[in-house]
C-alpha atoms as a PDB file:
ATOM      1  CA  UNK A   1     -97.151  23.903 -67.773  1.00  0.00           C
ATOM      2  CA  UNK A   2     -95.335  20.586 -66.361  1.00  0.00           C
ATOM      3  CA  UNK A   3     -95.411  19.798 -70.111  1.00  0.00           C
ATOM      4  CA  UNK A   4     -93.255  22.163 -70.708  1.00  0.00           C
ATOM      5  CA  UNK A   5     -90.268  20.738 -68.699  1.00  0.00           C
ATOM      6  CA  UNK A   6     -89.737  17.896 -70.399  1.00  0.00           C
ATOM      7  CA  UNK A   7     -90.002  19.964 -74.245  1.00  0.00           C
ATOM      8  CA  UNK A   8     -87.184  19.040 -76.677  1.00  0.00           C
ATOM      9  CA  UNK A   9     -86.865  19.863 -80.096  1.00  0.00           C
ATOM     10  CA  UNK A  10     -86.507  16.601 -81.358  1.00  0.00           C
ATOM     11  CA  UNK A  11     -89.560  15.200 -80.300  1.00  0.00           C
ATOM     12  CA  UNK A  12     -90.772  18.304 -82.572  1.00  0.00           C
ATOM     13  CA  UNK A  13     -93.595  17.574 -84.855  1.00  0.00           C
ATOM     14  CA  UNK A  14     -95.045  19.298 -87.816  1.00  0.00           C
ATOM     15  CA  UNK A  15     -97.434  18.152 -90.549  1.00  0.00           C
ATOM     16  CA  UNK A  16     -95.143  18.105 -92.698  1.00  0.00           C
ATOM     17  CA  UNK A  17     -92.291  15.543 -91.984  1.00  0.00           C
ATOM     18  CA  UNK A  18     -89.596  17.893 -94.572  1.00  0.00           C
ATOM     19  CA  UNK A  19     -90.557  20.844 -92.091  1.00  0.00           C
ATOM     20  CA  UNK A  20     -88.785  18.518 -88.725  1.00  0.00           C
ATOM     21  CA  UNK A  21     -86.064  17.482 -91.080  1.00  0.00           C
ATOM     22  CA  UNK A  22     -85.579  21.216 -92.384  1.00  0.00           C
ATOM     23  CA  UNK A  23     -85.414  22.439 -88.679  1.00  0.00           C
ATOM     24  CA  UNK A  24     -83.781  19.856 -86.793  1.00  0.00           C
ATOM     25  CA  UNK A  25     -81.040  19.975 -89.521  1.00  0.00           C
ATOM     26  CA  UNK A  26     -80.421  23.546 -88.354  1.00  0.00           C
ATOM     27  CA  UNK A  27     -79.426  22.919 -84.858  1.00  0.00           C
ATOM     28  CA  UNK A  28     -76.444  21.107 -84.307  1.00  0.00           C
ATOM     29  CA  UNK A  29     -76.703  20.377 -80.573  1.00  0.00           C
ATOM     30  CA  UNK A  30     -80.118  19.459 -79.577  1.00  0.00           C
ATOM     31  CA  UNK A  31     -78.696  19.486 -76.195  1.00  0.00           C
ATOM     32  CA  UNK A  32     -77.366  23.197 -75.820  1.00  0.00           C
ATOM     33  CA  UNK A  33     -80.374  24.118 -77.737  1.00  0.00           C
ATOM     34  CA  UNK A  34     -83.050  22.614 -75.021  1.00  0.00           C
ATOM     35  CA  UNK A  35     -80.798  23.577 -72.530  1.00  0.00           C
ATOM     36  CA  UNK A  36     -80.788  27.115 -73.988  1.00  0.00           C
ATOM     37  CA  UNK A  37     -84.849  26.735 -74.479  1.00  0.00           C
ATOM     38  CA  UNK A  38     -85.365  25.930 -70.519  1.00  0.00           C
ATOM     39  CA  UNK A  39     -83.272  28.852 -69.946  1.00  0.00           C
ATOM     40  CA  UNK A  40     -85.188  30.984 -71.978  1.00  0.00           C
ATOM     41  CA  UNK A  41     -88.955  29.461 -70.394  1.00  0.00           C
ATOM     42  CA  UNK A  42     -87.564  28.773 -66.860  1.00  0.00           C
ATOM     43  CA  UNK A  43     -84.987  31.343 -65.749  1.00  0.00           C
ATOM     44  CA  UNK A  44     -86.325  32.514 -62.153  1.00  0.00           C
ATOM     45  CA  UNK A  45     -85.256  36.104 -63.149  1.00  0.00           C
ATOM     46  CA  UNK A  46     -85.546  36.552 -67.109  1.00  0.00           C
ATOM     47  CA  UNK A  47     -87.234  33.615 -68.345  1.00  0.00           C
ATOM     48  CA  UNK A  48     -90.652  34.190 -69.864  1.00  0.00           C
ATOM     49  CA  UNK A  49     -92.646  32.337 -66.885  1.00  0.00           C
ATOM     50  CA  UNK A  50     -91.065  34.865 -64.684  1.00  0.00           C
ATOM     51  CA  UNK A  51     -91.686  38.110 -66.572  1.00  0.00           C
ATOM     52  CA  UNK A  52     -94.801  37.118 -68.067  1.00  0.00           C
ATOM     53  CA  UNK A  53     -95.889  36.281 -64.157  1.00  0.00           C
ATOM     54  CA  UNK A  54     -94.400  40.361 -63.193  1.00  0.00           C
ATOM     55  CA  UNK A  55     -97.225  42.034 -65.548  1.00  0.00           C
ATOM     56  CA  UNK A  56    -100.197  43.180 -64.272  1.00  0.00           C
ATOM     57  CA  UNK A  57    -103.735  41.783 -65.718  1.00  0.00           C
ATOM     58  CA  UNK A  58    -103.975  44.303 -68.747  1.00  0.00           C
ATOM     59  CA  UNK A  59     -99.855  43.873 -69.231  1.00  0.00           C
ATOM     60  CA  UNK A  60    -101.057  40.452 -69.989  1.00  0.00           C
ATOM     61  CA  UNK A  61    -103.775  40.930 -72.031  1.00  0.00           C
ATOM     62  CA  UNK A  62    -101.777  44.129 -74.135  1.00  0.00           C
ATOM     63  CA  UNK A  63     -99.084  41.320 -75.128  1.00  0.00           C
ATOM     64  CA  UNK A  64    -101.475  38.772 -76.086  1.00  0.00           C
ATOM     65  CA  UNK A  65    -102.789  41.263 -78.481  1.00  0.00           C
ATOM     66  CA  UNK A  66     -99.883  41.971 -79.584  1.00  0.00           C
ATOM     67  CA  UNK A  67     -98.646  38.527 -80.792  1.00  0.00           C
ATOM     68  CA  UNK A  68    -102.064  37.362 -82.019  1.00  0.00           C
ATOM     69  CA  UNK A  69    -101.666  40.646 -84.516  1.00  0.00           C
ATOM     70  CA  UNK A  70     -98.501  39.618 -85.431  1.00  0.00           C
ATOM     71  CA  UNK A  71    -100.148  36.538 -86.500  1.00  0.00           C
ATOM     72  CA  UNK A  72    -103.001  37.583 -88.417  1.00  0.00           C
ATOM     73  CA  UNK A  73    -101.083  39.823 -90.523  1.00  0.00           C
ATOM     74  CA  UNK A  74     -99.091  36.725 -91.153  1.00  0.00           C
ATOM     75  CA  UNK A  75    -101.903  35.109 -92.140  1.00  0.00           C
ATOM     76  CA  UNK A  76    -100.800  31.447 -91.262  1.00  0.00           C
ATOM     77  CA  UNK A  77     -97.762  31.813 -93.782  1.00  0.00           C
ATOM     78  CA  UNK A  78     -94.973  31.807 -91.222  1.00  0.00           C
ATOM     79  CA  UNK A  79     -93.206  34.681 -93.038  1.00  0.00           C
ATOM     80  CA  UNK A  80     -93.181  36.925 -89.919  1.00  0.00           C
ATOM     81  CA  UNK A  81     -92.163  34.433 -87.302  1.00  0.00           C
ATOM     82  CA  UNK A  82     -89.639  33.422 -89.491  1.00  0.00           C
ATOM     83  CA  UNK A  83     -88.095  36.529 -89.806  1.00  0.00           C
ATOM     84  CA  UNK A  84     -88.580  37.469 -85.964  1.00  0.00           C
END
């Protein structure tokens, strides 16, 4: 989780090198966009820590489900994240 304080997107990595250069080409301020990211992860009130941390037990466990569905029927193919 302390990980997660330091994240930035350009110390991204991928397998394929083309796949950081694609990406990182798309954002052109790497510092709104982590400062946006820590928003999103960290905000006391709305960040996902927080609401994730407001769900009961089986809350939890019904949105896990959810995502992991999400990706099997994406089958590894990024087609539905990318569209998300």
């Amino acid at each position: 989780m302390e990980g997660l304080r330091f994240l930035k997107v350009q110390d991204l990595q991928a397998t394929r090198p083309e796949d950081v250069e694609e990406i990182l080409g798309k954002i052109p301020d790497f510092e709104s966009f982590n400062q946006a990211l820590h928003e999103l992860i960290f905000d006391p009130q709305l960040g996902i820590l927080a609401t994730w941390s407001d769900l009961d037990a089986a809350r939890q466990m019904e949105e896990v489900g959810r995502l992991l569905r999400w990706g099997r029927a994406d089958a590894g193919r990024g087609l539905v994240w990318s569209s998300w």
